[in-house]
C-alpha atoms as a PDB file:
ATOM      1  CA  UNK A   1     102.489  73.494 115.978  1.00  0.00           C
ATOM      2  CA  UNK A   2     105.510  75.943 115.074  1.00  0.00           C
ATOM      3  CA  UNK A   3     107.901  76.753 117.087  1.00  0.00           C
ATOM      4  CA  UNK A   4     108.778  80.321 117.667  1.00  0.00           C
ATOM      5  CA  UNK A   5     111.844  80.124 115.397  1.00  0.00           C
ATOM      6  CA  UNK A   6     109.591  79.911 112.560  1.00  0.00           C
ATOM      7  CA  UNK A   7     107.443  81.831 113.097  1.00  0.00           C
ATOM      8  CA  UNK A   8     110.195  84.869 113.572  1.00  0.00           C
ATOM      9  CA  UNK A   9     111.751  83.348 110.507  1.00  0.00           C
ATOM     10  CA  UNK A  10     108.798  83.474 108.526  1.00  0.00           C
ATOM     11  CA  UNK A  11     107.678  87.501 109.661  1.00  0.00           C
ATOM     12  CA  UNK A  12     111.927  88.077 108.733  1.00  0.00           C
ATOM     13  CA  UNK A  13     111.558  86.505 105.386  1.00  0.00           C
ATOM     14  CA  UNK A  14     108.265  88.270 104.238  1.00  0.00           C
ATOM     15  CA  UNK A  15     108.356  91.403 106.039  1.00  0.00           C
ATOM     16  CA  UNK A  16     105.030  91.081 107.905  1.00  0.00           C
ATOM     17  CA  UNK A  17     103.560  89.540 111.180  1.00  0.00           C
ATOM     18  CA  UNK A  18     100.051  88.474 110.808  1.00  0.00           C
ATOM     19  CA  UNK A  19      97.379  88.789 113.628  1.00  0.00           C
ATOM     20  CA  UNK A  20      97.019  84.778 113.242  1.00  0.00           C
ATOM     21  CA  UNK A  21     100.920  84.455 113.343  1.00  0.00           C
ATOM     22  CA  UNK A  22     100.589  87.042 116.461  1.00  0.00           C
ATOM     23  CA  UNK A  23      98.610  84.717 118.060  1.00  0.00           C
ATOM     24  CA  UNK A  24     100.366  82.064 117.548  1.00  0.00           C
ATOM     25  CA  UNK A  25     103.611  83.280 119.267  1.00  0.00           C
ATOM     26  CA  UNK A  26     101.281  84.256 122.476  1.00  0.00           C
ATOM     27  CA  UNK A  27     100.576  80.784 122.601  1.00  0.00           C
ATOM     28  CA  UNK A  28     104.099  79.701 121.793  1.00  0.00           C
ATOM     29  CA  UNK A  29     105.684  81.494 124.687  1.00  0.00           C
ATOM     30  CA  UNK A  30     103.313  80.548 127.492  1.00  0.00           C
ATOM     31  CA  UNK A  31     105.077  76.928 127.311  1.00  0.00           C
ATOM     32  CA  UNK A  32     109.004  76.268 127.627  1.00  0.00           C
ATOM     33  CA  UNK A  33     110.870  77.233 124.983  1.00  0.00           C
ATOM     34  CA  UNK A  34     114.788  76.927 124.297  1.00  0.00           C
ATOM     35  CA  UNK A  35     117.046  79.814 124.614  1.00  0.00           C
ATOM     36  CA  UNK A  36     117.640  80.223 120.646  1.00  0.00           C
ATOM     37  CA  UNK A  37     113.300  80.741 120.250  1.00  0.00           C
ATOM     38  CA  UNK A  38     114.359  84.029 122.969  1.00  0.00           C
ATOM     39  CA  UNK A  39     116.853  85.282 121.123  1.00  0.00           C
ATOM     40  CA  UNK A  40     114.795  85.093 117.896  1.00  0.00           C
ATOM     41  CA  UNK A  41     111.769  86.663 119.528  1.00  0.00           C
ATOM     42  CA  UNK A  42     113.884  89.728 120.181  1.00  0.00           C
ATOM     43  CA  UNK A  43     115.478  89.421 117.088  1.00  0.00           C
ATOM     44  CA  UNK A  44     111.917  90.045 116.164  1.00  0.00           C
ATOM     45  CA  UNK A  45     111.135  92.916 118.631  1.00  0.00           C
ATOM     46  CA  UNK A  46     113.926  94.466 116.861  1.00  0.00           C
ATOM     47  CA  UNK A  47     113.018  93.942 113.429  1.00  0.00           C
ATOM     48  CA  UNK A  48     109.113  95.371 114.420  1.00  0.00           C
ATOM     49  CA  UNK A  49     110.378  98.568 116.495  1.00  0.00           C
ATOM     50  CA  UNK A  50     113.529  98.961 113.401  1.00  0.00           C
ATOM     51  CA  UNK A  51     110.426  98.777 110.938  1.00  0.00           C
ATOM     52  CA  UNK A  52     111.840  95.919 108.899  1.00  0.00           C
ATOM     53  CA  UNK A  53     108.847  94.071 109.705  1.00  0.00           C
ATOM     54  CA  UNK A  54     104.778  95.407 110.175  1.00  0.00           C
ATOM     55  CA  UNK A  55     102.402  94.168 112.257  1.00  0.00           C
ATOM     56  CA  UNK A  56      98.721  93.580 110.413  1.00  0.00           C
ATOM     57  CA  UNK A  57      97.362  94.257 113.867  1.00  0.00           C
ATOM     58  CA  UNK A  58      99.036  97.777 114.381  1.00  0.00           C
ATOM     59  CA  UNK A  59      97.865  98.689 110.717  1.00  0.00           C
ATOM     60  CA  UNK A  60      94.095  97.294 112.320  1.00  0.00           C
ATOM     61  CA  UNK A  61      94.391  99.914 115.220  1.00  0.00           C
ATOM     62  CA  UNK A  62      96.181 102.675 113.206  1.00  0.00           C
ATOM     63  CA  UNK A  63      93.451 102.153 110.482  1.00  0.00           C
ATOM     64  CA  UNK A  64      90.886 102.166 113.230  1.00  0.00           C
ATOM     65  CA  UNK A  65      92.153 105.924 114.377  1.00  0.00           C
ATOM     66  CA  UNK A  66      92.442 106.997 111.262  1.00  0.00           C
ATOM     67  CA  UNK A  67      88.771 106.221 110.298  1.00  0.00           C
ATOM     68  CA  UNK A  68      87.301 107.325 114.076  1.00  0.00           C
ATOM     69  CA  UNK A  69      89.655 110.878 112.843  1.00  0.00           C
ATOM     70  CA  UNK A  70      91.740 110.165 116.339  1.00  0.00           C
END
């Protein structure tokens, strides 16, 4: 399995955070994980909330209001 460093990396690189890739950073950080896979998990945060990169599953719910008209 990845590590969370990749998986950040990979969302950085391409702009986008899959739900699969999603899940696969829950998983991640339920086990021990070295300091530098915490700092690029915020790096991440960042990147989502500075809308470098999108989350598919936001665009899911968002599309989901949208179509219920909430």
């Amino acid at each position: 399995m990845a590590n969370i460093r990749e998986v950040v990396q990979k969302a950085l690189k391409t702009g986008y955070l899959s739900v699969t890739e999603e899940d696969k950073l829950r998983q991640l950080l339920t086990r021990k994980y070295p300091l530098e896979d915490l700092n690029a998990f915020m790096k991440l945060q960042l990147a989502v909330m500075n809308g470098n990169v999108k989350q598919e599953s936001r665009e899911m719910f968002c599309s989901k209001q949208l179509s219920q008209g909430i």
